[in-house]
Protein backbone atom coordinates (compact mmCIF):
# COMPACT_ATOMS: atom_id res chain seq x y z
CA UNK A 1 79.47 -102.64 -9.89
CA UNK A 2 76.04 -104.80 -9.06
CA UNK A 3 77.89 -108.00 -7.95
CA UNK A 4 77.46 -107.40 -4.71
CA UNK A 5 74.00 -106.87 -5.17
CA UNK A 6 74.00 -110.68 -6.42
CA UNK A 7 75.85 -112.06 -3.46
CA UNK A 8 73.45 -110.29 -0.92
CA UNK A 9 70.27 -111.38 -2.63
CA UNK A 10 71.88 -114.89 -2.80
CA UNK A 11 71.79 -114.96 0.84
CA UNK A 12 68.34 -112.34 1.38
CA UNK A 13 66.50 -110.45 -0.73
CA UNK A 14 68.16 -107.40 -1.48
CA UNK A 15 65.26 -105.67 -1.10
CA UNK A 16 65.79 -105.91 2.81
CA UNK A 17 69.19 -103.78 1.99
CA UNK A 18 66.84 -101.08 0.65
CA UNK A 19 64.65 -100.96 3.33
CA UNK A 20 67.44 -100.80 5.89
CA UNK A 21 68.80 -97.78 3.87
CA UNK A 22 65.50 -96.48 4.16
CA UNK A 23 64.63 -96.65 7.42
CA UNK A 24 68.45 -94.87 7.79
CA UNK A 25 67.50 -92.33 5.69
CA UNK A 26 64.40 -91.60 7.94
CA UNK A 27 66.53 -91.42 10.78
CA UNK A 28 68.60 -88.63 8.96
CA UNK A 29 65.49 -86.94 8.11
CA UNK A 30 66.03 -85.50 11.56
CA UNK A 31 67.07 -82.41 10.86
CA UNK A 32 64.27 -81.18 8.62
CA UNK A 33 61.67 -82.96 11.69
CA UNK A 34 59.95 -80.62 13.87
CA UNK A 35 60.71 -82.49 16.78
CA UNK A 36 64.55 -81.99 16.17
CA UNK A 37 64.26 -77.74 15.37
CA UNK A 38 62.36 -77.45 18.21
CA UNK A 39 65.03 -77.97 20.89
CA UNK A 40 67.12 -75.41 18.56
CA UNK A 41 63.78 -73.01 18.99
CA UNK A 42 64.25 -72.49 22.82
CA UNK A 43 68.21 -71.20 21.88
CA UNK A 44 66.43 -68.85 18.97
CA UNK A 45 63.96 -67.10 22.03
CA UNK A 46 66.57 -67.07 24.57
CA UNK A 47 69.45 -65.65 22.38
CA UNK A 48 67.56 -63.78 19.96
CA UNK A 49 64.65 -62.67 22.11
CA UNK A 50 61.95 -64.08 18.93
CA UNK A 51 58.49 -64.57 20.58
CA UNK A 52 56.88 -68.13 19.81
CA UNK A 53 54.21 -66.23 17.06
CA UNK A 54 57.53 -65.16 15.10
CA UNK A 55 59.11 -68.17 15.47
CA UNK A 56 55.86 -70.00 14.34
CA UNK A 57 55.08 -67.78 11.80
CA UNK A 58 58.13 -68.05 9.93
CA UNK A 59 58.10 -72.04 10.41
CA UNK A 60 54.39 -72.35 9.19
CA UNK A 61 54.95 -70.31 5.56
CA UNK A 62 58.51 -71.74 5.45
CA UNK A 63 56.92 -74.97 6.09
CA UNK A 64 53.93 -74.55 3.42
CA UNK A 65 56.65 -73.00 0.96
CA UNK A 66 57.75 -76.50 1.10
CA UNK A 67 54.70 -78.70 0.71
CA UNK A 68 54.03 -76.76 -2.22
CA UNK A 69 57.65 -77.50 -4.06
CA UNK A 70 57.63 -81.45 -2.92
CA UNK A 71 55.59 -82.42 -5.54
CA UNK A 72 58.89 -81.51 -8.11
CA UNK A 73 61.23 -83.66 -5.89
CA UNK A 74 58.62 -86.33 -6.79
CA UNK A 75 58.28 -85.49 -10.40
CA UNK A 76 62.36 -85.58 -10.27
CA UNK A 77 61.92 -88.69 -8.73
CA UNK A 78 59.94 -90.09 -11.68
CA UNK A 79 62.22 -89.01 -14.38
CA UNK A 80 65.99 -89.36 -12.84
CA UNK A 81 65.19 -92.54 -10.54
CA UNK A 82 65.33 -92.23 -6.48
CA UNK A 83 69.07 -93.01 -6.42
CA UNK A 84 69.95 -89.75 -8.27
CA UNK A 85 67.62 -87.84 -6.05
CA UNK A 86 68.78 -89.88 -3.05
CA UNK A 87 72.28 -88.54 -3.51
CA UNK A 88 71.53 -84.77 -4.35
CA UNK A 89 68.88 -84.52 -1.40
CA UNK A 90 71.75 -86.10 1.43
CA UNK A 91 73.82 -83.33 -0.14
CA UNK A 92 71.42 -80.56 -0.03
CA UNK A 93 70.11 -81.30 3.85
CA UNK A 94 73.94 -81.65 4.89
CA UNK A 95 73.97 -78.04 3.51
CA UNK A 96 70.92 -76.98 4.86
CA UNK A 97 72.77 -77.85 8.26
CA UNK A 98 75.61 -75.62 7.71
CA UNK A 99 73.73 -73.23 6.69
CA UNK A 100 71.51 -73.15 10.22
CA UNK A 101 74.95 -73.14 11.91
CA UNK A 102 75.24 -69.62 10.66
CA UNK A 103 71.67 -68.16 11.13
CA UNK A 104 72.05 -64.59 12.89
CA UNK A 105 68.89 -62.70 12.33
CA UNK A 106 65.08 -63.61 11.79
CA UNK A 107 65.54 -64.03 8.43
CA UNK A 108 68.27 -66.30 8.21
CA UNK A 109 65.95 -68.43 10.84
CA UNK A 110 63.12 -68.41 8.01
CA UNK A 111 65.43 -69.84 5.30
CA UNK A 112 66.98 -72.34 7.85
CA UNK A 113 63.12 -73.57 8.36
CA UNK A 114 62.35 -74.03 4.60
CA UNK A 115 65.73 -75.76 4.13
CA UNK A 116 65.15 -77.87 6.47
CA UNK A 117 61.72 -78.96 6.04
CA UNK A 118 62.20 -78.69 2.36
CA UNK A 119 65.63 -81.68 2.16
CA UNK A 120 64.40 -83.12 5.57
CA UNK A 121 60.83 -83.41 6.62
CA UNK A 122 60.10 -83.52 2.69
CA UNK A 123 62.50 -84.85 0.47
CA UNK A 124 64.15 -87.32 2.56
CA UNK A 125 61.09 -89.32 3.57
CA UNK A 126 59.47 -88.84 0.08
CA UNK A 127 62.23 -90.56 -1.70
CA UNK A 128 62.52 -93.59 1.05
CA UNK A 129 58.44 -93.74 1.10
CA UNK A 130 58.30 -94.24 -2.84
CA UNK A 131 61.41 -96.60 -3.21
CA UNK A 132 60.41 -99.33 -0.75
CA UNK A 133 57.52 -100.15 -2.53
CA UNK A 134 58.91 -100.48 -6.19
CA UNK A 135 60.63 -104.05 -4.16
CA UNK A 136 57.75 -105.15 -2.34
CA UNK A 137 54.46 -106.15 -3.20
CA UNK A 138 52.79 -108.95 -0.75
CA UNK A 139 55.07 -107.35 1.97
CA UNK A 140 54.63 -104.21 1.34
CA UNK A 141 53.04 -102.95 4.77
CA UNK A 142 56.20 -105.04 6.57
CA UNK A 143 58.51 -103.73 5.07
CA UNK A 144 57.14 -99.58 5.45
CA UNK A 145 56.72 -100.52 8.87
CA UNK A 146 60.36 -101.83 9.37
CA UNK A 147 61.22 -98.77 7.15
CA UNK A 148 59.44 -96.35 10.00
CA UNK A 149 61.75 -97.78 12.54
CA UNK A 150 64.31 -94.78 11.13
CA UNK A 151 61.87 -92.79 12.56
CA UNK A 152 61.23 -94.04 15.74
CA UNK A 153 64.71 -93.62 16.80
CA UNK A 154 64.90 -90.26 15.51
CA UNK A 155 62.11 -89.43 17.39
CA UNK A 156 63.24 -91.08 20.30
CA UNK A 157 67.00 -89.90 20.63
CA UNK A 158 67.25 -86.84 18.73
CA UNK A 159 65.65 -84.36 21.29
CA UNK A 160 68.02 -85.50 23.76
CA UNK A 161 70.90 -85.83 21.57
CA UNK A 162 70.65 -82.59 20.13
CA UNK A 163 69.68 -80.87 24.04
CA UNK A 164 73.27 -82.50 24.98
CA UNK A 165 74.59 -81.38 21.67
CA UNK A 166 73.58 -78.41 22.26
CA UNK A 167 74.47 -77.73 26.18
CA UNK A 168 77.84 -79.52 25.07
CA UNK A 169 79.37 -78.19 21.84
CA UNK A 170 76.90 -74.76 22.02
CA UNK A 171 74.25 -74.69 19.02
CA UNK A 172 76.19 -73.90 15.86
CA UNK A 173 78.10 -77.11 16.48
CA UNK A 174 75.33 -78.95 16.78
CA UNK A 175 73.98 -78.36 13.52
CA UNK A 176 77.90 -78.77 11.94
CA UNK A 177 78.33 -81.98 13.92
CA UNK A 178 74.70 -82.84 11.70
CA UNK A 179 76.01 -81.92 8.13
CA UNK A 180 79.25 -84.03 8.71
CA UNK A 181 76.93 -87.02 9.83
CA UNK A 182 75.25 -86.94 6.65
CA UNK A 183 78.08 -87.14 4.03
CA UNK A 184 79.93 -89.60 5.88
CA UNK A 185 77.19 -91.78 6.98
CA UNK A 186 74.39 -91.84 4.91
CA UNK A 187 75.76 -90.33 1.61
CA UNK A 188 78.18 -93.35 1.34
CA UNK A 189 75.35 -96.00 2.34
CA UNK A 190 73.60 -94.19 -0.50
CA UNK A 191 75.96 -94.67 -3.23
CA UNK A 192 76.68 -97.96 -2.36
CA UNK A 193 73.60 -99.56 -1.92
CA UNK A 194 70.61 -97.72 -3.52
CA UNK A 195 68.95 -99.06 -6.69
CA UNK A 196 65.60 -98.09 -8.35
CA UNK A 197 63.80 -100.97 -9.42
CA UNK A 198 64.66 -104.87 -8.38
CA UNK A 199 64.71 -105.39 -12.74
CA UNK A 200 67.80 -102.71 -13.17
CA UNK A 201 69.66 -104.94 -11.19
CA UNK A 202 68.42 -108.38 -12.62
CA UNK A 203 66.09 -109.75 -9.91
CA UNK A 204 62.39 -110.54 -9.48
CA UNK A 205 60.20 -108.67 -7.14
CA UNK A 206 60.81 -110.70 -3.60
CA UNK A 207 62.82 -113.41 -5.54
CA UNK A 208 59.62 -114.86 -6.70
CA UNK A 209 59.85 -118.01 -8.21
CA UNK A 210 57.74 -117.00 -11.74
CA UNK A 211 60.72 -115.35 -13.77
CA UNK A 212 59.18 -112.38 -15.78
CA UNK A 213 61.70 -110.79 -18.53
CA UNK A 214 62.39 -107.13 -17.81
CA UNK A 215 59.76 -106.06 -19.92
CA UNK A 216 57.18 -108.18 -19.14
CA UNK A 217 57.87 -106.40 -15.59
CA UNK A 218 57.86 -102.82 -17.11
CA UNK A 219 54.13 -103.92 -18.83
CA UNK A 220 52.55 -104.94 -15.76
CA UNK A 221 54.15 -101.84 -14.22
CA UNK A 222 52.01 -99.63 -16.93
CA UNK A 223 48.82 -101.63 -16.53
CA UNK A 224 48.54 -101.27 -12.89
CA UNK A 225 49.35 -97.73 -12.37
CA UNK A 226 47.49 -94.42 -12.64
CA UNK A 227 49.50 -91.22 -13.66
CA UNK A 228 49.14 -87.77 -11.21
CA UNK A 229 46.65 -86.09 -13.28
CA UNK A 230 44.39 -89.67 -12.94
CA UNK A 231 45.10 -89.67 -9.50
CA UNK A 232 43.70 -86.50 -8.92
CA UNK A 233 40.39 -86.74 -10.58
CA UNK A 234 39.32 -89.73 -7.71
CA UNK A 235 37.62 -88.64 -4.61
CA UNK A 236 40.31 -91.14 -2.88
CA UNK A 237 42.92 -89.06 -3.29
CA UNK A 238 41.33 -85.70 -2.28
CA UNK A 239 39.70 -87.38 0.93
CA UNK A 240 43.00 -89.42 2.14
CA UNK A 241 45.02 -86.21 1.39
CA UNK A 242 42.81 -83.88 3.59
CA UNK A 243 42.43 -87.06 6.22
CA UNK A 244 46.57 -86.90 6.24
CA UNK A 245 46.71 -83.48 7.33
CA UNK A 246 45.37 -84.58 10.87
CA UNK A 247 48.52 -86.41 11.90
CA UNK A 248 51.33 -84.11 11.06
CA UNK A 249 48.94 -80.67 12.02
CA UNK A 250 48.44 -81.97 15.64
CA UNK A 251 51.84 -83.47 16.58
CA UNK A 252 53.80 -80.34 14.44
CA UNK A 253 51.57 -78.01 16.78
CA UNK A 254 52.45 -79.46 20.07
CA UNK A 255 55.92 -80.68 19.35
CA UNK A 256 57.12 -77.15 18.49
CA UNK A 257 55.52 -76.55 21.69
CA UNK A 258 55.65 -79.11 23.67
CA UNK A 259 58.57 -77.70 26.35
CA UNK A 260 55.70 -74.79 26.68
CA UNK A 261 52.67 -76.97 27.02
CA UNK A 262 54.47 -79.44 29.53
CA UNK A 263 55.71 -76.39 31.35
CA UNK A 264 52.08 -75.39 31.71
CA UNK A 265 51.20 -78.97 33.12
CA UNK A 266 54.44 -78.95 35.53
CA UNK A 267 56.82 -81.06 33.53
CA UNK A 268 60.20 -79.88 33.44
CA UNK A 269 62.50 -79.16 30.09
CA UNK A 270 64.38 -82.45 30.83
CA UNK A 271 61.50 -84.94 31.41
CA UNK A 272 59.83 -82.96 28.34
CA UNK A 273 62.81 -84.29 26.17
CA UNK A 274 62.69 -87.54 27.34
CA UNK A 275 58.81 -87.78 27.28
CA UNK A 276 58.20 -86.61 23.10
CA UNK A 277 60.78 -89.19 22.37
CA UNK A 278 58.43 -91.24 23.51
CA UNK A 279 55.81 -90.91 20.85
CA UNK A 280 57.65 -93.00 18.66
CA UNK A 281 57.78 -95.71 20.53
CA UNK A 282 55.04 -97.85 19.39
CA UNK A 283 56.54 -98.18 16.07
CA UNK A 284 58.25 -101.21 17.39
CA UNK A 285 55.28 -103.13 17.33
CA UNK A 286 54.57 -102.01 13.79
CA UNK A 287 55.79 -105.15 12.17
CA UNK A 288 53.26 -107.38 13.73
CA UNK A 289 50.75 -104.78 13.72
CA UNK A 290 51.17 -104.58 9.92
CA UNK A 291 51.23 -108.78 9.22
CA UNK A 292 48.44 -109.17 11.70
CA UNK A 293 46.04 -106.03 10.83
CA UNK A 294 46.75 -103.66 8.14
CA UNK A 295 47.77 -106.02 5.75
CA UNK A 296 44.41 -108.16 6.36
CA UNK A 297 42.52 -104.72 6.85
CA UNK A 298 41.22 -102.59 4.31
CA UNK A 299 42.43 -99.06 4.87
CA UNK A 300 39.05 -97.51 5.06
CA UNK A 301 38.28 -98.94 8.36
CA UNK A 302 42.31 -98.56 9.36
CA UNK A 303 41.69 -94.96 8.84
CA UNK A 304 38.27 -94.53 10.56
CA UNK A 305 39.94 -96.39 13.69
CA UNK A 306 43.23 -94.15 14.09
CA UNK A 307 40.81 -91.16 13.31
CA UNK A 308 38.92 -91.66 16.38
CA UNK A 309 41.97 -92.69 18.32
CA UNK A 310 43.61 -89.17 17.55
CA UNK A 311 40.38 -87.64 18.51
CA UNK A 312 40.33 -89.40 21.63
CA UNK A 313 44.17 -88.87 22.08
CA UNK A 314 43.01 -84.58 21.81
CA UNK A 315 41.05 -85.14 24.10
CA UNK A 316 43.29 -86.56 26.87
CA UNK A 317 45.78 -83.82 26.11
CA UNK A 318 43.10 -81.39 27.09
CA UNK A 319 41.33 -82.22 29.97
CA UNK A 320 43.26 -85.24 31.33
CA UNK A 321 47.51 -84.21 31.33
CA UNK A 322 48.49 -82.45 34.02
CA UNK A 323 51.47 -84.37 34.69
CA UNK A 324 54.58 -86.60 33.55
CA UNK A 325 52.73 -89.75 34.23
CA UNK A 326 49.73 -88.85 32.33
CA UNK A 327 51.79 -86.76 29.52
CA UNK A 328 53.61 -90.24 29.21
CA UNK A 329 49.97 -91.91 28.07
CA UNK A 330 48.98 -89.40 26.33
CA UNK A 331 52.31 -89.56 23.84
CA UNK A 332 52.06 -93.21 23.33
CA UNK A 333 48.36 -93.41 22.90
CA UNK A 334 48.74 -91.02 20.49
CA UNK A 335 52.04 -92.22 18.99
CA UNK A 336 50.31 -95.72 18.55
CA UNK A 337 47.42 -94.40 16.61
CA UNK A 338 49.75 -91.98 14.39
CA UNK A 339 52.25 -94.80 13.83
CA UNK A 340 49.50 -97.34 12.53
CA UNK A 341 47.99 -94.20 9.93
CA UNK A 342 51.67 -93.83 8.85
CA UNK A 343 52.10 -97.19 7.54
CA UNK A 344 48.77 -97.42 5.94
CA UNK A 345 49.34 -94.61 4.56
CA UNK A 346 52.23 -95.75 2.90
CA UNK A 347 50.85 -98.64 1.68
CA UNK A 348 47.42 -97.39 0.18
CA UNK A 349 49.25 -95.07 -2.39
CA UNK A 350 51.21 -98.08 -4.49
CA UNK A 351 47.95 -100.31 -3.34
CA UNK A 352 45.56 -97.31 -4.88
CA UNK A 353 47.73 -95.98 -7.87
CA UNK A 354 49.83 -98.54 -8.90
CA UNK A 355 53.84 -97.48 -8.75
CA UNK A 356 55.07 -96.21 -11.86
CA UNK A 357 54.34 -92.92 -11.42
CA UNK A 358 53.72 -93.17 -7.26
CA UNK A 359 57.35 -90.86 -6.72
CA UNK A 360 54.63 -88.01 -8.59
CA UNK A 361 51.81 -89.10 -6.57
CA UNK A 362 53.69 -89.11 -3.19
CA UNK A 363 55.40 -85.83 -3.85
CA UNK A 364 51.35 -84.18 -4.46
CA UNK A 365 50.08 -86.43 -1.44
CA UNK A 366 53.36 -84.59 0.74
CA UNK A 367 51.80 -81.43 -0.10
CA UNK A 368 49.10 -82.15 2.36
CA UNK A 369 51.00 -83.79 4.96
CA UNK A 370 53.65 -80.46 4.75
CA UNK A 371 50.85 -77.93 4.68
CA UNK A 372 49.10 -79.83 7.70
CA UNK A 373 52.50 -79.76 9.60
CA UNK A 374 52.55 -75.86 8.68
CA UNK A 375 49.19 -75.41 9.87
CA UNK A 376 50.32 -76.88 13.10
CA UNK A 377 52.64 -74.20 15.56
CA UNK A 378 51.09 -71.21 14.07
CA UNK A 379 47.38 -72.15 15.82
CA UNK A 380 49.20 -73.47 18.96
CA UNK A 381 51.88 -69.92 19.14
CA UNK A 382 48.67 -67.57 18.39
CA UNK A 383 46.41 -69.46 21.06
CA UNK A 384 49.16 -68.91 23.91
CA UNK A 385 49.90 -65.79 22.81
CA UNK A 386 46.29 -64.28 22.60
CA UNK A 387 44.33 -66.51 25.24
CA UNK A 388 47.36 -67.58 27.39
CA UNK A 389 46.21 -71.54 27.02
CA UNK A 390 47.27 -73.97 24.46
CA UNK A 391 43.25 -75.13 24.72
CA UNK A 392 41.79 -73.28 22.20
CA UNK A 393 44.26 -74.66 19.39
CA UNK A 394 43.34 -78.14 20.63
CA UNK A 395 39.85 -77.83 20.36
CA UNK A 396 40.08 -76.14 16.89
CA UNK A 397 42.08 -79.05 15.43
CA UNK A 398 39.59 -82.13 17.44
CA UNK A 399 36.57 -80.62 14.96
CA UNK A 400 38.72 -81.08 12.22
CA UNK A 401 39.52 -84.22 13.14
CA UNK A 402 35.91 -85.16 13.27
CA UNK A 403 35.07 -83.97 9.99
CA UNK A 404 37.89 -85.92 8.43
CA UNK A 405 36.32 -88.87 10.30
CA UNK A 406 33.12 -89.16 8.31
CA UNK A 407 35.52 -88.93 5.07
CA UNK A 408 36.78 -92.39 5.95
CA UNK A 409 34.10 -94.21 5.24
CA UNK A 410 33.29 -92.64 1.87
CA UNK A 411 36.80 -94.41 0.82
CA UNK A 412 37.24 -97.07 -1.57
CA UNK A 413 39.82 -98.72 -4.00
CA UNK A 414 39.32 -96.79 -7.31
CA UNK A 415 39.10 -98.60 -10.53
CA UNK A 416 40.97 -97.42 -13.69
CA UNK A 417 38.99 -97.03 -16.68
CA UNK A 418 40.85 -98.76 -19.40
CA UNK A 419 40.21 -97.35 -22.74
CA UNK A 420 40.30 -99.90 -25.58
CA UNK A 421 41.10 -98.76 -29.48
């Protein structure tokens, strides 16, 4: 069963395999992303007649409904090992797909969202997230940055694709044509090529050259990690989880508006599709941004540095957009500064808490992420809806982004107490 695992790491680490798997897997996270409903949104208003607060409503509690249940995909993740979870979450978003085919009322809508968002946004970048780093350790950031890559070309095609999906095939096929993708692309790729740890399968970490015994492995493992409940008794935690919220609150907000707020700045539906792809697009340069600074960095002043960046990216979205050209810098300034958080923050976990237990401590660290993305449309649908401007959403989310700023530099690598009998 493993011998091909033996004649791939002969050639390259097999690690490499699991990263490419992962950074499929965040690819086919697409469905759950809010960039991918929200194309599906405009056919909800226009054949439904739901106003954007309904719409947003519903996504925001489906969305914090989520955040708050991740943490038990992690625990799963802990106990049964991420292939197991791999394969039941593919299956689950797959279904969550055919079930949004079939959505014909508000409430069907709702329980699409927390599907969705739940097997999607959640699950399948939680499971990726905490794999990669039980094979890297002195790559780590390279390799979550290579592992991002899924997203930036979900990012980048999947508005468009599912717009011509859409206009092509009509909605409900759409979503069909998604669930089939997922059982005969990824599930396969899945049960193939997924392993836990690089010990299960008889290898060193990165092939290194000092050979530890499998439980030498599994001791340093204990030493170096901190369990959920430790986790969460460290300011660190608490202050990066809150800081996280930023990130997936601001880009939620205006991605499941964005066709409305370009609209508003003269950007058509079609240049709108093309231009939110683009806020992926700096994740290409990830790889050298993560050998060259956030590897050599430490993530306290990686943090303070996108903080102000998305502050300053707020601002241009306010006062400066008013059309495609300057929309255009305004995704990618803000894409770069999102895209260098996102690999930070997927290395200061492991680099924080050790790895043991980091499935646990990823799935509580989601919960932020999730509720911030929930917080998101709801501020941006009430705004429009009250005040007839986007602006007072923006302005509401740049003074939490300045608060979180001053939490940066209170951040520092905790140190486990070791208690001695």
């Amino acid at each position: 069963m493993r011998q091909h695992v033996t004649k791939i790491n002969k050639k390259i680490y097999y690690g490499w395999m699991i990263v490419f798997i992962a950074a499929i897997s965040m690819f086919f996270s697409s469905p759950g992303q809010t960039y991918s409903i929200s194309v599906f949104n405009a056919v909800y208003e226009n054949e439904f007649g739901y106003s954007k607060t309904m719409l947003s409503t519903g996504y925001s509690i489906a969305t914090v409904c989520s955040g708050l249940l991740i943490v038990f995909i992690g625990k799963a993740t802990d106990k049964f090992g991420h292939r197991k979870m791999y394969i039941i979450v593919t299956i689950m978003l797959a279904a969550a797909a055919f079930f949004s085919s079939m959505v014909m009322n508000i409430w069907m809508i709702y329980i699409s969202f927390f599907l969705l968002r739940f097997f999607g946004q959640g699950s399948m970048t939680l499971i990726p997230s905490s794999l990669v780093p039980q094979w890297f350790e002195k790559k780590r950031a390279f390799a979550l940055s290579l592992m991002v890559m899924g997203s930036f070309f979900g990012t980048l095609l999947v508005p468009r694709l599912n717009l011509w999906l859409i206009q092509t095939f009509q909605w409900q096929n759409a979503w069909r044509i998604w669930g089939f993708s997922l059982l005969i692309v990824l599930l396969p790729l899945v049960l193939l090529f997924i392993y836990n740890k690089p010990y299960e399968v008889g290898i060193q970490m990165e092939n290194e050259d000092n050979l530890l015994s499998e439980e030498d492995q599994k001791m340093l493992l204990d030493k170096e990690s901190w369990t959920l409940s430790e986790a969460l008794k460290t300011k660190e935690f608490w202050f990066i989880g809150i800081m996280s919220m930023i990130v997936p609150m601001f880009i939620t907000g205006v991605t499941f508006h964005f066709y409305s707020i370009m609209g508003s700045r003269g950007v058509d539906n079609e240049t709108a599709a093309w231009i939110i792809g683009l806020v992926a697009f700096p994740i290409i340069f990830m790889p050298f941004v993560a050998r060259a600074f956030i590897d050599k960095t430490k993530p306290k002043y990686v943090f303070a540095i996108t903080q102000i960046m998305i502050l300053f990216s707020m601002i241009i979205l306010l006062f400066w957009v008013s059309n495609a050209g300057t929309a255009i810098f305004f995704i990618l300034f803000y894409g770069l500064a999102a895209s260098i958080q996102s690999v930070t923050l997927n290395t200061v976990w492991p680099l924080y808490f050790g790895r043991k237990y980091l499935g646990s401590i990823r799935g509580m660290t989601t919960v932020f992420m999730v509720i911030g993305s929930a917080m998101g449309p709801l501020p941006f649908g009430v705004s429009y809806d009250q005040f007839d401007s986007f602006n007072p959403a923006i302005v509401a989310m740049m003074i939490f982004t300045l608060v979180t700023v001053l939490f940066t530099f209170l951040i520092n690598k905790p140190e486990k107490k070791i208690v001695s009998l």
